[in-house]
PDB file of N, CA and C in Angstrom:
ATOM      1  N   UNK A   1     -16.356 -20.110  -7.310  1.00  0.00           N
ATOM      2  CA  UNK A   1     -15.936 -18.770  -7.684  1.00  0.00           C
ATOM      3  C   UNK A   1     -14.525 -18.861  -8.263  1.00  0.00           C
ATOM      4  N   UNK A   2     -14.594 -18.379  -9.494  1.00  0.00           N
ATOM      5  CA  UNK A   2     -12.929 -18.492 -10.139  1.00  0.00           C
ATOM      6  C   UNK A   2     -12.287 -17.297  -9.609  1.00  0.00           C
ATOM      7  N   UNK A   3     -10.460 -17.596  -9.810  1.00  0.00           N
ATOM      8  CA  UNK A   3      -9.629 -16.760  -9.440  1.00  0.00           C
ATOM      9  C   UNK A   3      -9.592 -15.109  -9.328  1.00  0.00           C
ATOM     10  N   UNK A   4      -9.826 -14.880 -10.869  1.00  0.00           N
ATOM     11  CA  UNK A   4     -10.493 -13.526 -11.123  1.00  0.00           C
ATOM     12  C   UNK A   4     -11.596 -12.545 -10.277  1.00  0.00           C
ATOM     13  N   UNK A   5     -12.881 -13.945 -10.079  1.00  0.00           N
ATOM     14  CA  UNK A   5     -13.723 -13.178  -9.509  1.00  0.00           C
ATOM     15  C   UNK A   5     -13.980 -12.930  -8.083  1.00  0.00           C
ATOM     16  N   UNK A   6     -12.950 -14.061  -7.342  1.00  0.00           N
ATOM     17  CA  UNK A   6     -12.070 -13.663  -6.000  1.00  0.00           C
ATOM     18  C   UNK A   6     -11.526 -12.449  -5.477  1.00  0.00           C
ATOM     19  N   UNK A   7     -11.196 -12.173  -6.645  1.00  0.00           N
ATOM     20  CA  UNK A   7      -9.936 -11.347  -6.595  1.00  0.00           C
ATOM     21  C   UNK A   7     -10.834 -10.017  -6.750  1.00  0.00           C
ATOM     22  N   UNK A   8     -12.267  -9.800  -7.627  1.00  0.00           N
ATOM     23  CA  UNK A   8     -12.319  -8.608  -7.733  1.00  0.00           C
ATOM     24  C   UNK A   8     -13.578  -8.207  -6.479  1.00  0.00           C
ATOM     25  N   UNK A   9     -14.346  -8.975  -5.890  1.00  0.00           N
ATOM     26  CA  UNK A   9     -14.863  -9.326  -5.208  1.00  0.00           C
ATOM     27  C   UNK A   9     -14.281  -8.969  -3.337  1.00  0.00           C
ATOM     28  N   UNK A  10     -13.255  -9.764  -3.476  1.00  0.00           N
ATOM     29  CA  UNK A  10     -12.479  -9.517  -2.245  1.00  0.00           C
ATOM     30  C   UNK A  10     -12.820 -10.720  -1.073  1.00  0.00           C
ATOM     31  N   UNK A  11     -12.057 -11.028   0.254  1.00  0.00           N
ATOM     32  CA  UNK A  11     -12.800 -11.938   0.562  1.00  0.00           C
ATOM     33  C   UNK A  11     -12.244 -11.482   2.004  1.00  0.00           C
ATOM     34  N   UNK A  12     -12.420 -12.447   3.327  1.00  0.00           N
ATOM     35  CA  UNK A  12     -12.257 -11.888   4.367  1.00  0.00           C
ATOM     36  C   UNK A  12     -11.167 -11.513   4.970  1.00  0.00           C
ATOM     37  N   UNK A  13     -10.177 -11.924   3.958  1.00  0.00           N
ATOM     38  CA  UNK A  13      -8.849 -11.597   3.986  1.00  0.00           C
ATOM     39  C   UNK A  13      -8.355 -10.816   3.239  1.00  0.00           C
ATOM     40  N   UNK A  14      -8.965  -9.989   2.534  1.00  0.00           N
ATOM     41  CA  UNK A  14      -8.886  -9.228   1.819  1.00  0.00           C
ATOM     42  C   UNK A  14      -8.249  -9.580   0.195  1.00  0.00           C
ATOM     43  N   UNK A  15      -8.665  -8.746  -0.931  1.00  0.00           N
ATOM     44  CA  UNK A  15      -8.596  -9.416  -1.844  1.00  0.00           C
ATOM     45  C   UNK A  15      -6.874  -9.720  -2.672  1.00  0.00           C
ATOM     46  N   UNK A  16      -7.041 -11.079  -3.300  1.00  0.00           N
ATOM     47  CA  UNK A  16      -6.008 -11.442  -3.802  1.00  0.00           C
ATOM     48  C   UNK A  16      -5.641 -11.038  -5.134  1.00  0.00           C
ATOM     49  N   UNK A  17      -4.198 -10.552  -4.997  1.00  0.00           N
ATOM     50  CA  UNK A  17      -3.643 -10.104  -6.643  1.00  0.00           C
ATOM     51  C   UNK A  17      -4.052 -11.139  -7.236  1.00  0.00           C
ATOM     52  N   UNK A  18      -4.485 -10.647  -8.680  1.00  0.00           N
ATOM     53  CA  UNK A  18      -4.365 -11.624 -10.027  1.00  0.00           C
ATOM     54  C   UNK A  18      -3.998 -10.821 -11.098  1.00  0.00           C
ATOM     55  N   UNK A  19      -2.704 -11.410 -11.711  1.00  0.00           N
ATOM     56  CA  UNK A  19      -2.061 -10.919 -13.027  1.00  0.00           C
ATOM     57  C   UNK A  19      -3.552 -10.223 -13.674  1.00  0.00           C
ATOM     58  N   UNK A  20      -2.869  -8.980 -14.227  1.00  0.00           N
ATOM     59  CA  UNK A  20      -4.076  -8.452 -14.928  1.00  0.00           C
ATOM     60  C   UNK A  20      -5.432  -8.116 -14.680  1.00  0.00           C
ATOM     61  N   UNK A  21      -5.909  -7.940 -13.292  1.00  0.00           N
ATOM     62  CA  UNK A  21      -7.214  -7.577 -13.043  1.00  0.00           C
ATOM     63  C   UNK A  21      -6.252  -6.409 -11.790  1.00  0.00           C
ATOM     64  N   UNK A  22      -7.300  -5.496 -12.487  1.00  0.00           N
ATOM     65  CA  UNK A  22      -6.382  -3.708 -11.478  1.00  0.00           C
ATOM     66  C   UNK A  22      -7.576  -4.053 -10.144  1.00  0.00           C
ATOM     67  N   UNK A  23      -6.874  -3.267  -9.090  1.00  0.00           N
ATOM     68  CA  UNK A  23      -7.486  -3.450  -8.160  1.00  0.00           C
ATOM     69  C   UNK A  23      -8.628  -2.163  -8.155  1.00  0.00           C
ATOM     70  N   UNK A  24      -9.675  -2.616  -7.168  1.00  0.00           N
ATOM     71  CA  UNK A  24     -10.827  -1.351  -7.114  1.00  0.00           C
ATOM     72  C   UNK A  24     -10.928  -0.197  -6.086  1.00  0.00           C
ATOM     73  N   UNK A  25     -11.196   0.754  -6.307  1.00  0.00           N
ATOM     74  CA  UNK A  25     -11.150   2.046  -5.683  1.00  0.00           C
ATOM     75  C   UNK A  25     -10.623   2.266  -3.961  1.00  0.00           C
ATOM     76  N   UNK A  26     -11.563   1.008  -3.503  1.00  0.00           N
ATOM     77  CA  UNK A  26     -11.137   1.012  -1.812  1.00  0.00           C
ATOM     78  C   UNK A  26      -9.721   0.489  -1.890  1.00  0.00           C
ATOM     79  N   UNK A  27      -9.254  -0.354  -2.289  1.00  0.00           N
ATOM     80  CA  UNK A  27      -8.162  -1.091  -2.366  1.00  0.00           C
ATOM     81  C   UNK A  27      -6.840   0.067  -2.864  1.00  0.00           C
ATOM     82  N   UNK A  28      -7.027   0.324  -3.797  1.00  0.00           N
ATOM     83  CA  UNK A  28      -6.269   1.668  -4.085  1.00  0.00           C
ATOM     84  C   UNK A  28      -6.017   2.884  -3.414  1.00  0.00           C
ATOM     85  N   UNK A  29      -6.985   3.204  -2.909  1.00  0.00           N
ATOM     86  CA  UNK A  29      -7.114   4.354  -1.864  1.00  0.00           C
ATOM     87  C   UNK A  29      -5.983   3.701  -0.244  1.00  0.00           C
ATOM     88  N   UNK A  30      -6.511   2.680  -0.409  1.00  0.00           N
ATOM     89  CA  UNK A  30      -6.241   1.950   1.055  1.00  0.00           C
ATOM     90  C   UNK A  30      -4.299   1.806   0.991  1.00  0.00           C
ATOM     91  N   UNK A  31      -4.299   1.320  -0.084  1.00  0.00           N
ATOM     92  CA  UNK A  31      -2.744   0.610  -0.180  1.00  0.00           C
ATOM     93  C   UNK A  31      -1.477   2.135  -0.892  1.00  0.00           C
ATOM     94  N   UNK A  32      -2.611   3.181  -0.995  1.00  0.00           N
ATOM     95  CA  UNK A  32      -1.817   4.252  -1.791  1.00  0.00           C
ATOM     96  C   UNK A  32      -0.283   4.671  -0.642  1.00  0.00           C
ATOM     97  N   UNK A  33      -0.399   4.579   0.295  1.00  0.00           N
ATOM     98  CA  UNK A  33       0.917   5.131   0.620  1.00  0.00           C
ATOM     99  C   UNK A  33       1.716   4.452   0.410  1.00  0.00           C
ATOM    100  N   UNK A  34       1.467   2.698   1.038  1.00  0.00           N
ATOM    101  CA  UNK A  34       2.409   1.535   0.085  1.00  0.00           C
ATOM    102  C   UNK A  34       2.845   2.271  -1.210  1.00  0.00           C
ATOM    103  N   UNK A  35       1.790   2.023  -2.578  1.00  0.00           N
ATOM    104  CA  UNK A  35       2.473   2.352  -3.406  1.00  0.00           C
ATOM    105  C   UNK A  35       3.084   3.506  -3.421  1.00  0.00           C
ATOM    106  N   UNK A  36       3.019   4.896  -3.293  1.00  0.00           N
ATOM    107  CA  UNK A  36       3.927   6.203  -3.083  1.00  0.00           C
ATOM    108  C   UNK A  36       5.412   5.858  -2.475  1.00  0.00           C
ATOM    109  N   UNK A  37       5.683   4.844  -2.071  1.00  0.00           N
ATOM    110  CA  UNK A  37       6.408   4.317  -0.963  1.00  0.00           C
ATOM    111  C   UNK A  37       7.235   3.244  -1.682  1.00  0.00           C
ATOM    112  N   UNK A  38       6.674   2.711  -2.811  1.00  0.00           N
ATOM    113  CA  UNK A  38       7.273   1.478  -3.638  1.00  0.00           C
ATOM    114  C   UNK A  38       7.326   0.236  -2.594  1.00  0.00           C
ATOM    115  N   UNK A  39       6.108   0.318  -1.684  1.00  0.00           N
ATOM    116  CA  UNK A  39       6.425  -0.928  -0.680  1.00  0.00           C
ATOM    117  C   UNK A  39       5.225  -2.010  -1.177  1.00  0.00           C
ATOM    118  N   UNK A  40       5.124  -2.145  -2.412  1.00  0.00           N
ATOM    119  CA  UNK A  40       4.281  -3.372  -2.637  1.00  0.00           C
ATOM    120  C   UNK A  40       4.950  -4.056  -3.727  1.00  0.00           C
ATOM    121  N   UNK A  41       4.650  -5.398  -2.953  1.00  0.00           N
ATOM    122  CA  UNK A  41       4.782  -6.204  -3.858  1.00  0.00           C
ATOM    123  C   UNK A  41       4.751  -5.907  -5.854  1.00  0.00           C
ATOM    124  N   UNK A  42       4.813  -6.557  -6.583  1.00  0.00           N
ATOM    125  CA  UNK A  42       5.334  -6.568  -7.830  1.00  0.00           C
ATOM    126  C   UNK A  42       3.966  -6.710  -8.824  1.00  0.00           C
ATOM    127  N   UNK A  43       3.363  -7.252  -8.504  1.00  0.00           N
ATOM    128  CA  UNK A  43       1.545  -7.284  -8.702  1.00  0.00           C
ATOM    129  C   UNK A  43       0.726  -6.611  -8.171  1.00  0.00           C
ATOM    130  N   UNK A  44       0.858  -6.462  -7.002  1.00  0.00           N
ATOM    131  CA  UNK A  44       0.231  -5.394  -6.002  1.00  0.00           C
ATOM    132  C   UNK A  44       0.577  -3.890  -6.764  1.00  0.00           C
ATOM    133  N   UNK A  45       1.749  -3.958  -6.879  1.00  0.00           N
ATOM    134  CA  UNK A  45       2.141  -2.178  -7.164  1.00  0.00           C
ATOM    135  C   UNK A  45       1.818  -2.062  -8.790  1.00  0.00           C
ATOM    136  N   UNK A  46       1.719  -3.554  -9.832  1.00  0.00           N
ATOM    137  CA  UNK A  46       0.869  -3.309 -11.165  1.00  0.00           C
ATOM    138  C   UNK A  46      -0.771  -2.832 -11.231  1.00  0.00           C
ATOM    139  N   UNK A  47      -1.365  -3.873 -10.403  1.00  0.00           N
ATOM    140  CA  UNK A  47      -2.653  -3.583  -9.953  1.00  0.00           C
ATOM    141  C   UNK A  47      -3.218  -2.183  -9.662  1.00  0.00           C
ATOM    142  N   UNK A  48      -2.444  -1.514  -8.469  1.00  0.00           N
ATOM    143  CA  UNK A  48      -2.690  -0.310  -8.023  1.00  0.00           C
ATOM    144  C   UNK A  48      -2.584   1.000  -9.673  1.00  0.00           C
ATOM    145  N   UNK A  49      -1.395   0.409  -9.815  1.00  0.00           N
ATOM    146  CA  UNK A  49      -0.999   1.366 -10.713  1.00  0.00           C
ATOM    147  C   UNK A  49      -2.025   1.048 -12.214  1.00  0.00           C
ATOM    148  N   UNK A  50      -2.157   0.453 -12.537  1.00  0.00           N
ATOM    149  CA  UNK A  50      -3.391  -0.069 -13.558  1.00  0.00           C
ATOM    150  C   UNK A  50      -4.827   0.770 -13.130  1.00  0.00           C
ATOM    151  N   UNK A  51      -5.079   0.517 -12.096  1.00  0.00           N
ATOM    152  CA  UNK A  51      -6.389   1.230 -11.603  1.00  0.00           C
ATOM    153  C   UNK A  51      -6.314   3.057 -11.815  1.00  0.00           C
ATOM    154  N   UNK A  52      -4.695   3.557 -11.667  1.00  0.00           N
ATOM    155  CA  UNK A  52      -4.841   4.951 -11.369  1.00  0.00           C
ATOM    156  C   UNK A  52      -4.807   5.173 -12.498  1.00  0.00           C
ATOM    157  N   UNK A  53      -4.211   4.520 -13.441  1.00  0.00           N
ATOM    158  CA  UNK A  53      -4.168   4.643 -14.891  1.00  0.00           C
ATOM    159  C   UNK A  53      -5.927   5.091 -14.993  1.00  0.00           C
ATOM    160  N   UNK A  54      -6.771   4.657 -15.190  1.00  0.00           N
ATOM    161  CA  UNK A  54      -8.186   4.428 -15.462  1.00  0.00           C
ATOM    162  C   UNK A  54      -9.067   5.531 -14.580  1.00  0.00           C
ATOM    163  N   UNK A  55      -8.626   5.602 -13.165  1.00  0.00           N
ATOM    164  CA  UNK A  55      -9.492   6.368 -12.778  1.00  0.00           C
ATOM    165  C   UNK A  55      -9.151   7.696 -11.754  1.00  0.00           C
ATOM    166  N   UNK A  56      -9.693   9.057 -12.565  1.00  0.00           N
ATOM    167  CA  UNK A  56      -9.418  10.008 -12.038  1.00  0.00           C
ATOM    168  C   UNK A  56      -9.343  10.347 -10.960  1.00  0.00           C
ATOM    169  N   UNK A  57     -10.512   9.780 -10.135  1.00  0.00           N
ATOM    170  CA  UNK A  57     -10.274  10.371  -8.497  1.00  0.00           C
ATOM    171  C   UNK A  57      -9.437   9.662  -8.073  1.00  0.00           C
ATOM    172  N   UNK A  58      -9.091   8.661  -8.058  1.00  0.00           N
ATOM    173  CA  UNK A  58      -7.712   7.414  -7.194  1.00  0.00           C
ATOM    174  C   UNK A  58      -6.680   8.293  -7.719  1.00  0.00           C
ATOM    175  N   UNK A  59      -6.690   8.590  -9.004  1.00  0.00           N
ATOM    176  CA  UNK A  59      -5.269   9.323  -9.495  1.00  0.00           C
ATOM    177  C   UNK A  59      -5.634  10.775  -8.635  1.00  0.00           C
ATOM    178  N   UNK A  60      -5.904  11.537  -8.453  1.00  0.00           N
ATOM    179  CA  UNK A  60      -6.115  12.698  -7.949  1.00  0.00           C
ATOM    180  C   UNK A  60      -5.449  12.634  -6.023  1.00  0.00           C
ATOM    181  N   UNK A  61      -6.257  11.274  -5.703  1.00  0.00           N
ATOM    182  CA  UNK A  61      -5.837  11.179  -4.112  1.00  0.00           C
ATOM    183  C   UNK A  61      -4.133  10.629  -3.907  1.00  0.00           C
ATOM    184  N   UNK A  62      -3.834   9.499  -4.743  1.00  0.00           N
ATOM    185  CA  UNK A  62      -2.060   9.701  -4.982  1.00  0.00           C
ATOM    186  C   UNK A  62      -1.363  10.949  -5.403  1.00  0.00           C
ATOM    187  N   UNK A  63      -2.185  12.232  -6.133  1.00  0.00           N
ATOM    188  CA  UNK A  63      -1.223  13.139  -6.514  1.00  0.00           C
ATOM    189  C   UNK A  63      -1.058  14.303  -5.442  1.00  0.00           C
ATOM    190  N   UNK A  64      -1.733  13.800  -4.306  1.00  0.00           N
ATOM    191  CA  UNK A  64      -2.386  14.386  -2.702  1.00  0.00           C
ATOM    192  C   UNK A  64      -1.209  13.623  -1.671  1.00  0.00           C
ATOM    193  N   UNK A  65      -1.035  12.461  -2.025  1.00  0.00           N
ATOM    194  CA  UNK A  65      -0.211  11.345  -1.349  1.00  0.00           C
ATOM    195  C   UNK A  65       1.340  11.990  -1.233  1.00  0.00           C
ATOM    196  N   UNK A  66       1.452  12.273  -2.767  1.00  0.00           N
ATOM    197  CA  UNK A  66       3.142  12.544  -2.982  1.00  0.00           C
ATOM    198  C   UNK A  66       3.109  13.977  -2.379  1.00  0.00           C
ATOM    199  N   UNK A  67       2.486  14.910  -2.910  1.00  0.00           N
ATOM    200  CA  UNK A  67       2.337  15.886  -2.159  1.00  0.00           C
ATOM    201  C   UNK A  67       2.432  16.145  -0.896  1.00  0.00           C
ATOM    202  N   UNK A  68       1.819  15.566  -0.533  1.00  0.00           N
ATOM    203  CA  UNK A  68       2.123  15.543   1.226  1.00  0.00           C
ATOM    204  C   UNK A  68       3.058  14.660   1.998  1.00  0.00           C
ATOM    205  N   UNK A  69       3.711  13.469   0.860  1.00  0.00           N
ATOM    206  CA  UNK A  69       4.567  13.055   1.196  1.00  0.00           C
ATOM    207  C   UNK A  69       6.453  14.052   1.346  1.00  0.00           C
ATOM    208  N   UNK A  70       6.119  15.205   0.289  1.00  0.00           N
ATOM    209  CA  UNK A  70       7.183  15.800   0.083  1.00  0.00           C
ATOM    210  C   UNK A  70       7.166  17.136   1.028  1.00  0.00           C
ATOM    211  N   UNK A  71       5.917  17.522   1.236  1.00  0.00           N
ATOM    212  CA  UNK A  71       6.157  18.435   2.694  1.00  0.00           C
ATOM    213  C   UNK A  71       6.813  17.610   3.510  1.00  0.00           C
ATOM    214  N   UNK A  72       5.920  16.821   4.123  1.00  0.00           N
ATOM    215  CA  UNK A  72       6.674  15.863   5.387  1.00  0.00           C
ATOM    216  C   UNK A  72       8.004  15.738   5.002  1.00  0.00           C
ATOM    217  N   UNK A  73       8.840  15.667   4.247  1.00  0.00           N
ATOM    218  CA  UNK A  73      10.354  15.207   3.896  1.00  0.00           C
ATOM    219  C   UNK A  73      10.854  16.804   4.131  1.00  0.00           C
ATOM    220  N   UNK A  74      10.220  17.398   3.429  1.00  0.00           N
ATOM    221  CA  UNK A  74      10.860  18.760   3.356  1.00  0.00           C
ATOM    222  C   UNK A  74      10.876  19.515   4.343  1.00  0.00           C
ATOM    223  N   UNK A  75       9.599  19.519   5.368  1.00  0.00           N
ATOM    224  CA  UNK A  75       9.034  20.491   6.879  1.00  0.00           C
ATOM    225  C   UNK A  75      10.227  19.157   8.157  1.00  0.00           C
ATOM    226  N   UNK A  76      10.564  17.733   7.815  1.00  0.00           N
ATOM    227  CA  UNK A  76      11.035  17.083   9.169  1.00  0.00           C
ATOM    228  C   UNK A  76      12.100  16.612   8.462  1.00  0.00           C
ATOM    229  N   UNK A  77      13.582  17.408   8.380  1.00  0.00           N
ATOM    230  CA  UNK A  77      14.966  17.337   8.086  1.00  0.00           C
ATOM    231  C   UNK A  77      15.365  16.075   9.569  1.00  0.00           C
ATOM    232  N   UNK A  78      14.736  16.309  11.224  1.00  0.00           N
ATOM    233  CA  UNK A  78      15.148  15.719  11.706  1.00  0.00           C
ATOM    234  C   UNK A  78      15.611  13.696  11.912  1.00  0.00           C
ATOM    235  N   UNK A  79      16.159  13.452  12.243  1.00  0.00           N
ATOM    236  CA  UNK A  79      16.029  11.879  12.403  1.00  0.00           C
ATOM    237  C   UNK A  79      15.755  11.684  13.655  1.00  0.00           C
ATOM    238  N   UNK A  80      15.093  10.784  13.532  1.00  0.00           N
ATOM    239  CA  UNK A  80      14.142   9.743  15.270  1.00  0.00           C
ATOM    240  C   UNK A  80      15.921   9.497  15.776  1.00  0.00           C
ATOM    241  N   UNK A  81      15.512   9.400  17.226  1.00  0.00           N
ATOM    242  CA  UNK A  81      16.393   8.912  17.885  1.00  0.00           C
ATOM    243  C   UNK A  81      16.358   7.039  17.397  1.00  0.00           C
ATOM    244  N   UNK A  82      17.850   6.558  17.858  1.00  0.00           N
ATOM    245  CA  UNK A  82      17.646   5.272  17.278  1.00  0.00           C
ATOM    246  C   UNK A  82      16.838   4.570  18.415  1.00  0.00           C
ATOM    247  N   UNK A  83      16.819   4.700  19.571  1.00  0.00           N
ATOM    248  CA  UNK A  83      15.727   4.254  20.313  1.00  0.00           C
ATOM    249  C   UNK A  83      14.549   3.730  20.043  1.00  0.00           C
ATOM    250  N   UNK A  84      13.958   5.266  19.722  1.00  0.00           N
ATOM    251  CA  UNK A  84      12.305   5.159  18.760  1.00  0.00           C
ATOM    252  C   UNK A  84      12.418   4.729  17.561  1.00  0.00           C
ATOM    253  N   UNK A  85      12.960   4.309  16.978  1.00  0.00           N
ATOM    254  CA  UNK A  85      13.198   3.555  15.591  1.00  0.00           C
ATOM    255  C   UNK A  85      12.847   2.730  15.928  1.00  0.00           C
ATOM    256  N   UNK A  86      14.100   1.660  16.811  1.00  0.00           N
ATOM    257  CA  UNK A  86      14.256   0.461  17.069  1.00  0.00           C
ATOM    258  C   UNK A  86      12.974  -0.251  17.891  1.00  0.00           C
ATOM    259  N   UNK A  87      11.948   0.710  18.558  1.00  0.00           N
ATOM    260  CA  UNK A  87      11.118   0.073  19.664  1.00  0.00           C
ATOM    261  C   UNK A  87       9.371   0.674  18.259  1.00  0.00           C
ATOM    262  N   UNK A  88       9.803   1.013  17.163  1.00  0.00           N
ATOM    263  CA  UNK A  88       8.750   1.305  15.990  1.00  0.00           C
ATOM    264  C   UNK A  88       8.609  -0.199  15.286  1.00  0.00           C
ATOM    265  N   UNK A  89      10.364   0.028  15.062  1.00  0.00           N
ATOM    266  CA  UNK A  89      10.638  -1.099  14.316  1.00  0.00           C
ATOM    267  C   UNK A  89       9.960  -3.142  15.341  1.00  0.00           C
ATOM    268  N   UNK A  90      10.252  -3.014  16.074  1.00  0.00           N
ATOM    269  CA  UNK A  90      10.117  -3.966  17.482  1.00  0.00           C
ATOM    270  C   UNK A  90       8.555  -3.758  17.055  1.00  0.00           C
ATOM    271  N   UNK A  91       7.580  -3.060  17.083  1.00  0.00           N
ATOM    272  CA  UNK A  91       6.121  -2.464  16.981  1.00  0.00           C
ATOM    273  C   UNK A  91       5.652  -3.213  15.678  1.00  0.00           C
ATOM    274  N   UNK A  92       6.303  -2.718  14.559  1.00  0.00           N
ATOM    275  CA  UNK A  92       5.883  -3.393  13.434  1.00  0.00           C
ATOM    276  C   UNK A  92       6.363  -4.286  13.025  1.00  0.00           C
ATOM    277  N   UNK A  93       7.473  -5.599  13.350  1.00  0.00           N
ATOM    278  CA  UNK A  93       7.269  -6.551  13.517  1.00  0.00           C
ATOM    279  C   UNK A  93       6.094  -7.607  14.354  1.00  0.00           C
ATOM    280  N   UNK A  94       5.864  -6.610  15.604  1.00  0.00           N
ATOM    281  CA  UNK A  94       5.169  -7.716  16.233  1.00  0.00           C
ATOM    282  C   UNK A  94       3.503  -7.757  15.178  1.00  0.00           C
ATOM    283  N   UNK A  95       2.719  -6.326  15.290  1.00  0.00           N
ATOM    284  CA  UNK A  95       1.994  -6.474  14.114  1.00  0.00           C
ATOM    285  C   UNK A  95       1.914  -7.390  13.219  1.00  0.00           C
ATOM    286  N   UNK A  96       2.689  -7.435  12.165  1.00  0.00           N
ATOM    287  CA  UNK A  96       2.625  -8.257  11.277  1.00  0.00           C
ATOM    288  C   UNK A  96       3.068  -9.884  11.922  1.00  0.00           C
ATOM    289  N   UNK A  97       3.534 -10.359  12.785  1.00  0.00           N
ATOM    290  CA  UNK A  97       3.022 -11.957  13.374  1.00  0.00           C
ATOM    291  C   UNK A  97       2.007 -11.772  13.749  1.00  0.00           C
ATOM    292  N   UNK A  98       1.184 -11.040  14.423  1.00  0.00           N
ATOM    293  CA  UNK A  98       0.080 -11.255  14.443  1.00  0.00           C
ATOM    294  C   UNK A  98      -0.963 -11.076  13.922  1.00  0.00           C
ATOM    295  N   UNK A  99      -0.933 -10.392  12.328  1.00  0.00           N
ATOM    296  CA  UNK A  99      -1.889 -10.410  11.405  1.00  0.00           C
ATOM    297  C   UNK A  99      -1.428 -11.557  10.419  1.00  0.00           C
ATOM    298  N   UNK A 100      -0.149 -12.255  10.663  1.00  0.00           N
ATOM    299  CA  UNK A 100       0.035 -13.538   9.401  1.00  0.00           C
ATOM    300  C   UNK A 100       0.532 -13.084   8.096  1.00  0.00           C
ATOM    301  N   UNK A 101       1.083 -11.577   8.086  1.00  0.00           N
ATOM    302  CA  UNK A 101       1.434 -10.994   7.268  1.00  0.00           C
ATOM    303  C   UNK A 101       2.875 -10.861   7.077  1.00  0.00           C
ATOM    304  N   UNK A 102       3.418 -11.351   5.820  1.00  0.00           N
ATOM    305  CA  UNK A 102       5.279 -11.748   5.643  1.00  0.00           C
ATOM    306  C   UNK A 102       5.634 -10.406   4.872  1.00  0.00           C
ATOM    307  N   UNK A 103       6.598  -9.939   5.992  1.00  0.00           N
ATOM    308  CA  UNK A 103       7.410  -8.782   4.980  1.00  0.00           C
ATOM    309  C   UNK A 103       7.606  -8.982   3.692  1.00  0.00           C
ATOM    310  N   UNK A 104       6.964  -7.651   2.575  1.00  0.00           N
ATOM    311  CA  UNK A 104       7.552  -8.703   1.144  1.00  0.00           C
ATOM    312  C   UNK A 104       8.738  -7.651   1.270  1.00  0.00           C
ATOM    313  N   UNK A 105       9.983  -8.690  -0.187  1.00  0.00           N
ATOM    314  CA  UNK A 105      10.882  -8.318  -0.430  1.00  0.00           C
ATOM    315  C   UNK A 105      11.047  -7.844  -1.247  1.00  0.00           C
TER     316      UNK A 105
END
């Protein structure tokens, strides 16, 4: 199976960026708050964004994403205590060692 068809396919690790092949509907849907968020990677966030380009309903559920991303900003002015940050933050580190997953930068 070549790179490409890895990639569009998916595998048990879920599927791998490749320059130039947009990712497919589940994948988009799945990773949309990442992207709303600018927390993907540099291929990852082309991919996604390539796909919404093309297809209406993925574009429709990101324009749902920001939307409700900007209530939430706008309805919770408050900040977490640094406590609950720090024991979130402590939370989603441990997560990701144990899915094998490296913060990207």
């Amino acid at each position: 199976m070549s790179a490409t068809e890895d990639a569009a396919s998916g595998s048990a690790a879920g599927p791998r960026p490749v320059e130039g092949v947009p990712c497919g509907c589940d994948e988009a849907v799945e990773r949309l708050w990442e992207y709303v968020d600018s927390e993907l990677g540099a291929l990852d966030q082309q991919r996604v964004e390539a796909h919404l380009e093309e297809c209406a309903p993925c574009l429709e559920e990101e324009h749902i994403e920001v939307v409700l991303k900007q209530l939430v900003r706008r309805c919770c002015k408050e900040e977490a205590p640094a406590a609950l940050r720090m024991r979130i933050h402590e939370q989603l580190t441990v997560l990701r060692l144990r899915t094998g997953t490296a913060p990207e930068v």
